[in-house]
C-alpha atoms as a PDB file:
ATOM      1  CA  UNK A   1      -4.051  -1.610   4.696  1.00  0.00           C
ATOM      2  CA  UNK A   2      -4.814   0.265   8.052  1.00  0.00           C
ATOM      3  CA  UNK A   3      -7.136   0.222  10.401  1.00  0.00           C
ATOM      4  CA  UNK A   4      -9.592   3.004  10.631  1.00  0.00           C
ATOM      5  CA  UNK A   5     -12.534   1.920  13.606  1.00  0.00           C
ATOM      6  CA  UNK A   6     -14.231   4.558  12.403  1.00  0.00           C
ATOM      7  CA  UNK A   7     -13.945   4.960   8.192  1.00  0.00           C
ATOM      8  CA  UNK A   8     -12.941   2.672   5.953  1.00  0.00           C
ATOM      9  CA  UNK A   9      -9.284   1.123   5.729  1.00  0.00           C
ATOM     10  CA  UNK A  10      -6.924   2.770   3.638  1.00  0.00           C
ATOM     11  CA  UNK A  11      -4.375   1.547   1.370  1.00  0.00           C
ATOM     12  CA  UNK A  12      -0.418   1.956   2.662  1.00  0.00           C
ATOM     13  CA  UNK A  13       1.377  -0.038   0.267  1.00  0.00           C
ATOM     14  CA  UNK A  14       1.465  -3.113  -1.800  1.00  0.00           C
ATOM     15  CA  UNK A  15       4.528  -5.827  -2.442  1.00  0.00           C
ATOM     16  CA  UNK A  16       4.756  -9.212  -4.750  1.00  0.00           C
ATOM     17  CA  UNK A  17       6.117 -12.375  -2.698  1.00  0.00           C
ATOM     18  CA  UNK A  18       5.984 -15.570  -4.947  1.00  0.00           C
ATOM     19  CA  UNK A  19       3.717 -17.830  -2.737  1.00  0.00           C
ATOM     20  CA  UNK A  20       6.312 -20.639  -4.003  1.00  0.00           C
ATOM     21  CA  UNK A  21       8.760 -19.300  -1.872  1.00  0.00           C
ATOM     22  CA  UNK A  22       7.085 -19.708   1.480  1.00  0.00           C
ATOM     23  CA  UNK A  23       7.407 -23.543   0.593  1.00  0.00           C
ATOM     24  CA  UNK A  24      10.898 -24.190   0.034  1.00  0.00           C
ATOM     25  CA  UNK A  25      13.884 -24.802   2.081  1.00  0.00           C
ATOM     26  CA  UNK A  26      11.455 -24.865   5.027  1.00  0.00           C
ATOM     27  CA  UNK A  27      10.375 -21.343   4.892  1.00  0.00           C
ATOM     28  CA  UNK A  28      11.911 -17.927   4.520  1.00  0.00           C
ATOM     29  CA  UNK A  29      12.761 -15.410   6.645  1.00  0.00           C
ATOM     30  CA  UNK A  30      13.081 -12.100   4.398  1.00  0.00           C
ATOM     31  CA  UNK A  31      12.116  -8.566   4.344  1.00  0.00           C
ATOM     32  CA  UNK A  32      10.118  -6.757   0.991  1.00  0.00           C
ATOM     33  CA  UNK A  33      10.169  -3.203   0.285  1.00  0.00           C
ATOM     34  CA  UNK A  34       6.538  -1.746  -0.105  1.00  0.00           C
ATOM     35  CA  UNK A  35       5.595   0.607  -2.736  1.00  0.00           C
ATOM     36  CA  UNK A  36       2.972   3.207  -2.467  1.00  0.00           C
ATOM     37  CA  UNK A  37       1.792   5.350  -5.694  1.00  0.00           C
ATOM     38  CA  UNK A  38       5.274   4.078  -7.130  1.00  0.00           C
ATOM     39  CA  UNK A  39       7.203   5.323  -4.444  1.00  0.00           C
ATOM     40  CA  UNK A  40       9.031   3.593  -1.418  1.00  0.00           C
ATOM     41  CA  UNK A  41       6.919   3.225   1.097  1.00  0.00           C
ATOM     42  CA  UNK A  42       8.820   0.877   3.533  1.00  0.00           C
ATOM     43  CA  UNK A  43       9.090  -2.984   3.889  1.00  0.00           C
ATOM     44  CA  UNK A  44       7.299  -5.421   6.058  1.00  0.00           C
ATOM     45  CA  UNK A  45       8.967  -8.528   7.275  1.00  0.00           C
ATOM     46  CA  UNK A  46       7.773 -12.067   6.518  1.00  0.00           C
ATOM     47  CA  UNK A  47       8.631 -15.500   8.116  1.00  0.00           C
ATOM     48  CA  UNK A  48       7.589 -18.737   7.205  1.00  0.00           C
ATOM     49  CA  UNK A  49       7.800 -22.097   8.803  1.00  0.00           C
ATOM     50  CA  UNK A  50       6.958 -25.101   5.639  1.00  0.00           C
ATOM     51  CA  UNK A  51       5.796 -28.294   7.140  1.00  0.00           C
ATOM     52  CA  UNK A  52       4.986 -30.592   4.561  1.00  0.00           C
ATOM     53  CA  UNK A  53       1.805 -32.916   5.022  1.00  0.00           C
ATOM     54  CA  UNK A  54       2.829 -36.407   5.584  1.00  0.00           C
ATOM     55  CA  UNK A  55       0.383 -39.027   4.765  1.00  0.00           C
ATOM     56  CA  UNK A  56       1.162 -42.530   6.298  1.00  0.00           C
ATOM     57  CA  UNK A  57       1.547 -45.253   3.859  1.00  0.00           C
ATOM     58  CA  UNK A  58      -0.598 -48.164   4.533  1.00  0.00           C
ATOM     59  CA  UNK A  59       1.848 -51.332   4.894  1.00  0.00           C
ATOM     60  CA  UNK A  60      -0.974 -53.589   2.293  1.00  0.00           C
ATOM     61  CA  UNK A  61      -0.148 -51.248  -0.689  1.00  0.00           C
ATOM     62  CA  UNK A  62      -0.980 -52.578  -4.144  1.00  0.00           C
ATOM     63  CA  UNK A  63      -0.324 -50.698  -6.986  1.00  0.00           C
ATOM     64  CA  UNK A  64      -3.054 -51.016  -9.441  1.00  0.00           C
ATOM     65  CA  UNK A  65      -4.160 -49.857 -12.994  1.00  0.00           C
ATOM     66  CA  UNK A  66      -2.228 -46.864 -14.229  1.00  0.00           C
ATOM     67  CA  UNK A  67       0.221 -46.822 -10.857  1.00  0.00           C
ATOM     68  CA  UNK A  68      -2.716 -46.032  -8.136  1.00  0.00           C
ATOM     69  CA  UNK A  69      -2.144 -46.939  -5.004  1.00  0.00           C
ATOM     70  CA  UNK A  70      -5.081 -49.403  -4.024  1.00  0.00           C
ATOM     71  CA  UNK A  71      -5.503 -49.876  -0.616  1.00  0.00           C
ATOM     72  CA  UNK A  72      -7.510 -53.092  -0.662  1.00  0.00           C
ATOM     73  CA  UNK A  73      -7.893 -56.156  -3.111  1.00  0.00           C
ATOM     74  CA  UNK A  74     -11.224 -55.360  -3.709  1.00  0.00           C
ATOM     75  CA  UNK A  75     -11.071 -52.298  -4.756  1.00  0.00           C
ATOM     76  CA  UNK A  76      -7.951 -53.889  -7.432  1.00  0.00           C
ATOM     77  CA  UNK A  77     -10.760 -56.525  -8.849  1.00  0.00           C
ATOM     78  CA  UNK A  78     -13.433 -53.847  -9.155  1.00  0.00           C
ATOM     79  CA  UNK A  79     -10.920 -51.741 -11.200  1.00  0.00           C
ATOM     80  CA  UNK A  80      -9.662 -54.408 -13.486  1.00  0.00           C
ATOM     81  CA  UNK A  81     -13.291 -55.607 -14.063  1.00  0.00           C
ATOM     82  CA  UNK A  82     -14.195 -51.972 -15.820  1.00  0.00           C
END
């Protein structure tokens, strides 16, 4: 889209980037060609920098009913007692 500050926003092209590959090997770095009413309409480049999330592991881990990871014993008894 553009910007218009006065009008609306008009379309200028459209692209498909699979979302999955902004998540592996750490990112991507790549240029895609945008299409406009079927035609060429130029390409727009598009970096990415994938970080995963990484969630300490407590060191009192206790693996409980069907392979949860139970943080505390009684939270284990409570389980087992349903």
């Amino acid at each position: 889209m553009d910007y218009e500050a006065i009008g609306g926003d008009d379309m200028i092209g459209h692209t498909k980037i699979k979302v999955s590959a902004l998540c592996v090997n750490g990112g991507i770095d790549e240029w895609f060609r945008i299409s406009f009413n079927g035609r060429e309409a130029g390409s727009v480049r598009l970096r990415s920098v994938w970080r995963p999330l990484i969630i300490p592991t407590p060191t009192n881990v206790l693996i409980g009913i069907g392979g949860q990871v139970i943080n505390s014993v009684h939270e284990l008894e409570r389980q087992r007692a349903e």
